[in-house]
PDB file of N, CA and C in Angstrom:
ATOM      1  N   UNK A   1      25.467 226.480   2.648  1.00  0.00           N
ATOM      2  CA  UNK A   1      24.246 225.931   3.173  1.00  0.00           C
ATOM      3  C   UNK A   1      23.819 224.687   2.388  1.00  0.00           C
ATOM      4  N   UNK A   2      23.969 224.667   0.786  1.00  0.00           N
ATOM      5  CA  UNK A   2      23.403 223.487   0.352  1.00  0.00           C
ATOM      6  C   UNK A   2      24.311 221.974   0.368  1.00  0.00           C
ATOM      7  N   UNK A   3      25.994 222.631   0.640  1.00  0.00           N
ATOM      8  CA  UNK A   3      26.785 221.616   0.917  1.00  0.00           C
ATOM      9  C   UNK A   3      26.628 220.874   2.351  1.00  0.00           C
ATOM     10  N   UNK A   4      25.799 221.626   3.514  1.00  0.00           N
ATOM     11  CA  UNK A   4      25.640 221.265   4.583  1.00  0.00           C
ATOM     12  C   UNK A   4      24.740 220.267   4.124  1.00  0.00           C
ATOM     13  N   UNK A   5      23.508 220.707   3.765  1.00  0.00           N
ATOM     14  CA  UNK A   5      22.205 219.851   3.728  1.00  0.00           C
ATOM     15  C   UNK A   5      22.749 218.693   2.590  1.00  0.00           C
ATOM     16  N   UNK A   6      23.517 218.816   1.368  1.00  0.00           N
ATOM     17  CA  UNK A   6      23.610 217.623   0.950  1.00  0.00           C
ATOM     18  C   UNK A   6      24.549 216.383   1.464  1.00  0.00           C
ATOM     19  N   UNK A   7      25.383 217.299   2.095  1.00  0.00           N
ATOM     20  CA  UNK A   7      26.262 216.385   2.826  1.00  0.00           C
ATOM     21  C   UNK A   7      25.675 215.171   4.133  1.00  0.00           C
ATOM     22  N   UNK A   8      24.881 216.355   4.887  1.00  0.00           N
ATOM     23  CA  UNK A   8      24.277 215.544   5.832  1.00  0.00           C
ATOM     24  C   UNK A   8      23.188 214.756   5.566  1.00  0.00           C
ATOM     25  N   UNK A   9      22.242 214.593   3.851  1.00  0.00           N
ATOM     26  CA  UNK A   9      21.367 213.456   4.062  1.00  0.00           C
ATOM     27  C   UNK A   9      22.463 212.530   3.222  1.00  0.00           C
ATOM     28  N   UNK A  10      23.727 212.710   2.456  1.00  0.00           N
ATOM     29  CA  UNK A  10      24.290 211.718   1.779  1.00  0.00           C
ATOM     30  C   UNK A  10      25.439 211.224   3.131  1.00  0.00           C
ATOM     31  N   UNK A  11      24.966 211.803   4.654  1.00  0.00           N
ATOM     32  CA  UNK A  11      25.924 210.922   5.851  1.00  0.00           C
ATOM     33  C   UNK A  11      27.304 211.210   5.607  1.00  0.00           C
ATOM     34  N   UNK A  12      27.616 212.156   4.998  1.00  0.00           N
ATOM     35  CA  UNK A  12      29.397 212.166   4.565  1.00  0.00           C
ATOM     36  C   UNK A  12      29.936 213.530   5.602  1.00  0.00           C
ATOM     37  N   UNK A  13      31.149 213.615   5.293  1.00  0.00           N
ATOM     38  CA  UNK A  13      31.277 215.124   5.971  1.00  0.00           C
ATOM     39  C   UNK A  13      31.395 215.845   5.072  1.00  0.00           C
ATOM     40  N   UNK A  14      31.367 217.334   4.876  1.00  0.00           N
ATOM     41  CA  UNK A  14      31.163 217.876   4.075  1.00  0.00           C
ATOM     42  C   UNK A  14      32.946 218.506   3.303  1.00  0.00           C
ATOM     43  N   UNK A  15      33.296 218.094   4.116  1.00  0.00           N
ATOM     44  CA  UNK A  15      35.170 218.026   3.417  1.00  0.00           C
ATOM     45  C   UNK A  15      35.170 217.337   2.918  1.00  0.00           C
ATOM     46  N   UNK A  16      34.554 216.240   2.598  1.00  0.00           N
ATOM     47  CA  UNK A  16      34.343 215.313   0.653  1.00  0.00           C
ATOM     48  C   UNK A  16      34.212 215.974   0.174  1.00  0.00           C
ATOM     49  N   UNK A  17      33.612 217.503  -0.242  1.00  0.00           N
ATOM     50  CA  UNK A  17      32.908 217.769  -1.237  1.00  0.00           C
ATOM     51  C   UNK A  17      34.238 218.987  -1.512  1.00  0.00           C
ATOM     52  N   UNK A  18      34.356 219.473  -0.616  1.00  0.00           N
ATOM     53  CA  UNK A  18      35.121 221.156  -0.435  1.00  0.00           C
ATOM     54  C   UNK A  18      36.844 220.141  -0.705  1.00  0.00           C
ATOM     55  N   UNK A  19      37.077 219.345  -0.760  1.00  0.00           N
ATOM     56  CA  UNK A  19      38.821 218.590  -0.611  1.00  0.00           C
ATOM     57  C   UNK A  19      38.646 218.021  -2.220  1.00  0.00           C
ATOM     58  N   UNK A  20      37.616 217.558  -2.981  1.00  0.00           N
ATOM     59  CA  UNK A  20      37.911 216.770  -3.938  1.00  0.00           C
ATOM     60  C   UNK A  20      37.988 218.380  -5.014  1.00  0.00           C
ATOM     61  N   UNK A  21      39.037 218.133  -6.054  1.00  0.00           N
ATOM     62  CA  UNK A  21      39.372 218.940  -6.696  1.00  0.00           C
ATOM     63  C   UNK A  21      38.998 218.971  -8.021  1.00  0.00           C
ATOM     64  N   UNK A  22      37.488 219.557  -8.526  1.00  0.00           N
ATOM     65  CA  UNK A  22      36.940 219.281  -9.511  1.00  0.00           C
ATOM     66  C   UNK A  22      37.472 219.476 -11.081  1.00  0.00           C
ATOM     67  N   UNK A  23      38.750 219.890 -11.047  1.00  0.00           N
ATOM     68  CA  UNK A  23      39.663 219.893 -12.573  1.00  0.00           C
ATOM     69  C   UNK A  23      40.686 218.828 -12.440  1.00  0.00           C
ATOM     70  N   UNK A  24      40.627 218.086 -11.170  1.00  0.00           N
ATOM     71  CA  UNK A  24      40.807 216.300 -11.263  1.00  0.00           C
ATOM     72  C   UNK A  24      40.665 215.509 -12.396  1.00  0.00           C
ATOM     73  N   UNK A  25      39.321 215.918 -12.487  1.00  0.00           N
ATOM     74  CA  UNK A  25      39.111 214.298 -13.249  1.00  0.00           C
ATOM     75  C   UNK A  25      39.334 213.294 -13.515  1.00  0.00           C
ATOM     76  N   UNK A  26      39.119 212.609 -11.673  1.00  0.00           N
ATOM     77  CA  UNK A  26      39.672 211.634 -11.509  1.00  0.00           C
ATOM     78  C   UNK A  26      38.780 210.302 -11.671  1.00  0.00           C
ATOM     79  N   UNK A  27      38.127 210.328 -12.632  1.00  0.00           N
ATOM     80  CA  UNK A  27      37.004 209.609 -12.611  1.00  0.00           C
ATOM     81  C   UNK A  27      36.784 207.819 -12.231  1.00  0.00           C
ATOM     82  N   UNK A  28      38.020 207.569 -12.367  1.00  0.00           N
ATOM     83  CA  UNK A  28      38.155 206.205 -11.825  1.00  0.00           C
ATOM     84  C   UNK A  28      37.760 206.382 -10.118  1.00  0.00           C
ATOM     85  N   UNK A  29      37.870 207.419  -9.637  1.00  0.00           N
ATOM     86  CA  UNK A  29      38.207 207.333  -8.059  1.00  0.00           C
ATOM     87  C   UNK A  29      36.550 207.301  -7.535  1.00  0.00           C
ATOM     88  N   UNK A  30      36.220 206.385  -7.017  1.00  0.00           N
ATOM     89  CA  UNK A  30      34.868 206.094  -6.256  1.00  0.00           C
ATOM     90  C   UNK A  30      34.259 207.317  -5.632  1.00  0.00           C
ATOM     91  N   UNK A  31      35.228 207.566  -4.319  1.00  0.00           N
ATOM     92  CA  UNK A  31      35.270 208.781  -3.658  1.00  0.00           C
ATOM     93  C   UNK A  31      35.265 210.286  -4.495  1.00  0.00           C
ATOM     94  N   UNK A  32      35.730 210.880  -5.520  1.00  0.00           N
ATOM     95  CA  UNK A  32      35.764 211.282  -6.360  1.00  0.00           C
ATOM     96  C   UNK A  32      34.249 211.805  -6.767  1.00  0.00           C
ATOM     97  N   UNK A  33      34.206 210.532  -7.625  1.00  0.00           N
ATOM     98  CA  UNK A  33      33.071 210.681  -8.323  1.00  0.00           C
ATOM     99  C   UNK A  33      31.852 211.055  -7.328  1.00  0.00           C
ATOM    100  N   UNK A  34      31.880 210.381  -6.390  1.00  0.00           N
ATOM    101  CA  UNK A  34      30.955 210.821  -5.427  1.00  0.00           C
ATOM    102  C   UNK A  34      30.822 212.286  -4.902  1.00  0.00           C
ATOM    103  N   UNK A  35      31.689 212.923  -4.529  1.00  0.00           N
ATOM    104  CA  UNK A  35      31.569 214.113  -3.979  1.00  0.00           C
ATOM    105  C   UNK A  35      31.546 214.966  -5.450  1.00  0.00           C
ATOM    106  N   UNK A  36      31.519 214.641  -6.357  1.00  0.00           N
ATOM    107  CA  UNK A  36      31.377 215.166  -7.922  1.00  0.00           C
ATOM    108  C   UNK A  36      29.686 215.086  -7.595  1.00  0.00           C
ATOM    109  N   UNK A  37      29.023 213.985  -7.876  1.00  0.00           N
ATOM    110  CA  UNK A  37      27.886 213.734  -7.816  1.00  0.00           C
ATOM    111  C   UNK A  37      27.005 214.746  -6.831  1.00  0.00           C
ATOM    112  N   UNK A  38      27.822 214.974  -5.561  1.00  0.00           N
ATOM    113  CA  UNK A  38      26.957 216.010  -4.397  1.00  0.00           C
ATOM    114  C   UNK A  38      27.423 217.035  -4.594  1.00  0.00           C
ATOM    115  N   UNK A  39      28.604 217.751  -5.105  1.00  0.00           N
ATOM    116  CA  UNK A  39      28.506 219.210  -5.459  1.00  0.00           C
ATOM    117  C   UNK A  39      27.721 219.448  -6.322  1.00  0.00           C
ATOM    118  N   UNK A  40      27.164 218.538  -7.744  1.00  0.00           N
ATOM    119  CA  UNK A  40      26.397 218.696  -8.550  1.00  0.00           C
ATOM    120  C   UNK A  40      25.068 219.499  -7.928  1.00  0.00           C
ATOM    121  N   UNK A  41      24.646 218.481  -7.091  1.00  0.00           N
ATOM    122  CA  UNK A  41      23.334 218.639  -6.343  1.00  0.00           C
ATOM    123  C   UNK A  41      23.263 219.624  -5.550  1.00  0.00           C
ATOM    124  N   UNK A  42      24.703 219.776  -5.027  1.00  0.00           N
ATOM    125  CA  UNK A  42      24.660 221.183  -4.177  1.00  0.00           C
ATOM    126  C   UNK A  42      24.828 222.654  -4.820  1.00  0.00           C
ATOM    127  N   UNK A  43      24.857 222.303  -6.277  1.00  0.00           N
ATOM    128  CA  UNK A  43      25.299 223.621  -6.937  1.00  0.00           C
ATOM    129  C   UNK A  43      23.945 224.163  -7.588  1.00  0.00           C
ATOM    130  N   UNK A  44      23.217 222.840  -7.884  1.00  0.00           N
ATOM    131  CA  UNK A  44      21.570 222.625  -8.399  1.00  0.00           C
ATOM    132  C   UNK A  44      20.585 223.614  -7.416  1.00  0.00           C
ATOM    133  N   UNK A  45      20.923 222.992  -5.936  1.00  0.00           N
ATOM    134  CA  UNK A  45      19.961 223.458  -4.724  1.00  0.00           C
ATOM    135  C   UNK A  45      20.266 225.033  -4.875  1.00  0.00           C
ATOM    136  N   UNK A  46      21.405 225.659  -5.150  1.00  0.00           N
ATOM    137  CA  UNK A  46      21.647 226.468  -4.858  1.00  0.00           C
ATOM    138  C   UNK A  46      21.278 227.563  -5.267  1.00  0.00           C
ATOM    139  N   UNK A  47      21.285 227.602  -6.987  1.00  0.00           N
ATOM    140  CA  UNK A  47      20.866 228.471  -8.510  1.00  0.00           C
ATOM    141  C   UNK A  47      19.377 227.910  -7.911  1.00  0.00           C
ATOM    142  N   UNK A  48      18.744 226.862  -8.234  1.00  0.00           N
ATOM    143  CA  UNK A  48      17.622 226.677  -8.154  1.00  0.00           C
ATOM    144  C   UNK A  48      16.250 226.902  -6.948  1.00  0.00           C
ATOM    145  N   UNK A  49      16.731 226.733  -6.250  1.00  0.00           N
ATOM    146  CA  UNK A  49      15.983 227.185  -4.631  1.00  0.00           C
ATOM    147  C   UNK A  49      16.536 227.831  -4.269  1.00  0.00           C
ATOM    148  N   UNK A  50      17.638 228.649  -4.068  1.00  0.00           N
ATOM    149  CA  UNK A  50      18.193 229.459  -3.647  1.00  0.00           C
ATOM    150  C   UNK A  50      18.531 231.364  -3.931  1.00  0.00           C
ATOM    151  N   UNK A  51      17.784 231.105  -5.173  1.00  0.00           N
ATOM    152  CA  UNK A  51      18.079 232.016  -6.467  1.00  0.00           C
ATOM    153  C   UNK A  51      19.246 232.992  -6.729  1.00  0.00           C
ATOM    154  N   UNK A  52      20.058 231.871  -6.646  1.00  0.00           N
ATOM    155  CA  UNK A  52      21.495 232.618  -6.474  1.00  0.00           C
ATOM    156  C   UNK A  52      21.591 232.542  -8.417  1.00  0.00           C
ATOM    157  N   UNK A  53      22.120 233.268  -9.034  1.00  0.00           N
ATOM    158  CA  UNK A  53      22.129 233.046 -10.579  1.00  0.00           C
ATOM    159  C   UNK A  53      23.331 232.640 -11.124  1.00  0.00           C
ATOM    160  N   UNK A  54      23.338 232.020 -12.151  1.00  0.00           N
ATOM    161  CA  UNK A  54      24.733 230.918 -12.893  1.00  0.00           C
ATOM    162  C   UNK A  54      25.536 231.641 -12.539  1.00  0.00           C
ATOM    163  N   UNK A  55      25.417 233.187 -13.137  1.00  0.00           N
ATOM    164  CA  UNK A  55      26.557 233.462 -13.542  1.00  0.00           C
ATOM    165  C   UNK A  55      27.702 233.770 -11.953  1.00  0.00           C
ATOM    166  N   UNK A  56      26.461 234.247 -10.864  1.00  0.00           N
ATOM    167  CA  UNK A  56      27.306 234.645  -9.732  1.00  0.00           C
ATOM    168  C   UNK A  56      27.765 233.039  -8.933  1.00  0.00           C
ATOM    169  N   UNK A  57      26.879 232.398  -9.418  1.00  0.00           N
ATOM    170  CA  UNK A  57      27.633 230.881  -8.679  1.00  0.00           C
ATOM    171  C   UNK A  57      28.981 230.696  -9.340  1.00  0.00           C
ATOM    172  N   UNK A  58      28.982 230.524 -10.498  1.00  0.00           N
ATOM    173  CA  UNK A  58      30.066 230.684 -11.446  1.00  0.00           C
ATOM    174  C   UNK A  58      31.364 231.128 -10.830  1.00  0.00           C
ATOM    175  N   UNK A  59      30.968 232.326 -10.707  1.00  0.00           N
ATOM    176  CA  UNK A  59      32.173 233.362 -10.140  1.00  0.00           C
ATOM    177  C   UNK A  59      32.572 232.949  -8.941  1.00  0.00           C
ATOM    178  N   UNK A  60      31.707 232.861  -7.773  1.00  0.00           N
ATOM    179  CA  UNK A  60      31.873 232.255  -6.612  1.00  0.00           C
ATOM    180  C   UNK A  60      32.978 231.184  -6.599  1.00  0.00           C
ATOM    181  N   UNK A  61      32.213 229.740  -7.815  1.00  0.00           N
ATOM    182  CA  UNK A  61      32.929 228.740  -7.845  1.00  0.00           C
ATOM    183  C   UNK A  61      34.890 228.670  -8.609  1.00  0.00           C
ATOM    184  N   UNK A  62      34.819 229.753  -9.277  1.00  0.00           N
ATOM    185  CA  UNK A  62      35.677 229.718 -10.062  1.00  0.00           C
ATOM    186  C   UNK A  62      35.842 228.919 -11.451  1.00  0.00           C
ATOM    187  N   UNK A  63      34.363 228.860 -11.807  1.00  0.00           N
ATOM    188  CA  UNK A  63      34.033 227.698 -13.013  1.00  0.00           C
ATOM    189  C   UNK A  63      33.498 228.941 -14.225  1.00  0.00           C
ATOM    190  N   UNK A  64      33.131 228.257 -15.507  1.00  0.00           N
ATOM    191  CA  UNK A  64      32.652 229.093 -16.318  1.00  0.00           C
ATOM    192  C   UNK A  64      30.957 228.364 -15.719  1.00  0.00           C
ATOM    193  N   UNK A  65      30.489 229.527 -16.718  1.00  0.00           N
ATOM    194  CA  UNK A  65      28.708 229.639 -16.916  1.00  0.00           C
ATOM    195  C   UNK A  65      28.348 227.954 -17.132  1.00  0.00           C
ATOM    196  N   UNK A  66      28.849 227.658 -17.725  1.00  0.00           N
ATOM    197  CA  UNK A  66      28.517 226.392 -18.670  1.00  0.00           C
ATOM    198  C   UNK A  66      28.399 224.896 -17.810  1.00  0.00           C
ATOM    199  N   UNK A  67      29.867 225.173 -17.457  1.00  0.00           N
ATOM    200  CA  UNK A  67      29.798 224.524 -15.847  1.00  0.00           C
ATOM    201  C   UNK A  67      28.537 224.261 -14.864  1.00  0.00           C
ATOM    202  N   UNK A  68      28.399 225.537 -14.474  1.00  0.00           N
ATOM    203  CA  UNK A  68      27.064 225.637 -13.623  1.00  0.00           C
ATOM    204  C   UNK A  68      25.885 225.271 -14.608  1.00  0.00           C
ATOM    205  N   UNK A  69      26.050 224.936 -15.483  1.00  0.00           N
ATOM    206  CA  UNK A  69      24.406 225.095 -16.518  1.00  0.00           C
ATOM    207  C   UNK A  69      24.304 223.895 -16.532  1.00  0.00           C
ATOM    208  N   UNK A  70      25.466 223.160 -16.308  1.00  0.00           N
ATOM    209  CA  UNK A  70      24.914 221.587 -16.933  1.00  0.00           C
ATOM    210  C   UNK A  70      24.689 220.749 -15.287  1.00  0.00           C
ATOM    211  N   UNK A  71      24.722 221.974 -14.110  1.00  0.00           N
ATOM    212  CA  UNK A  71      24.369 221.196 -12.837  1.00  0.00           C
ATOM    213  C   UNK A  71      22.991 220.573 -13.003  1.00  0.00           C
TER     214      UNK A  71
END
């Protein structure tokens, strides 16, 4: 849900976000960095308005705690 809503006010499709492969670190890549930038926000909306908690986003995402903490 929050990849929908960030996707659709940042006009992108939301397979930018779900295709870019965040242990990339491809940071030169424009595109990249960008859908880096909106999962951020979509991981933010999510723990935060959503009250989903780090640790189960975490798990969800396949990231550690820490990961999600510094969304």
């Amino acid at each position: 849900m929050a990849v929908a809503l960030v996707t659709h006010k940042a006009n992108v499709q939301p397979g930018i976000i779900l295709s870019a492969d965040p242990s990339n670190w491809a940071t030169a890549d424009e595109q990249w960095m960008r859908a880096t930038r909106l999962r951020r926000l979509a991981i933010y909306i999510t723990v935060t308005y959503l009250d989903i908690s780090q640790a189960d986003m975490a798990r969800a995402l396949g990231v550690s705690k820490a990961t999600v903490s510094l969304c």
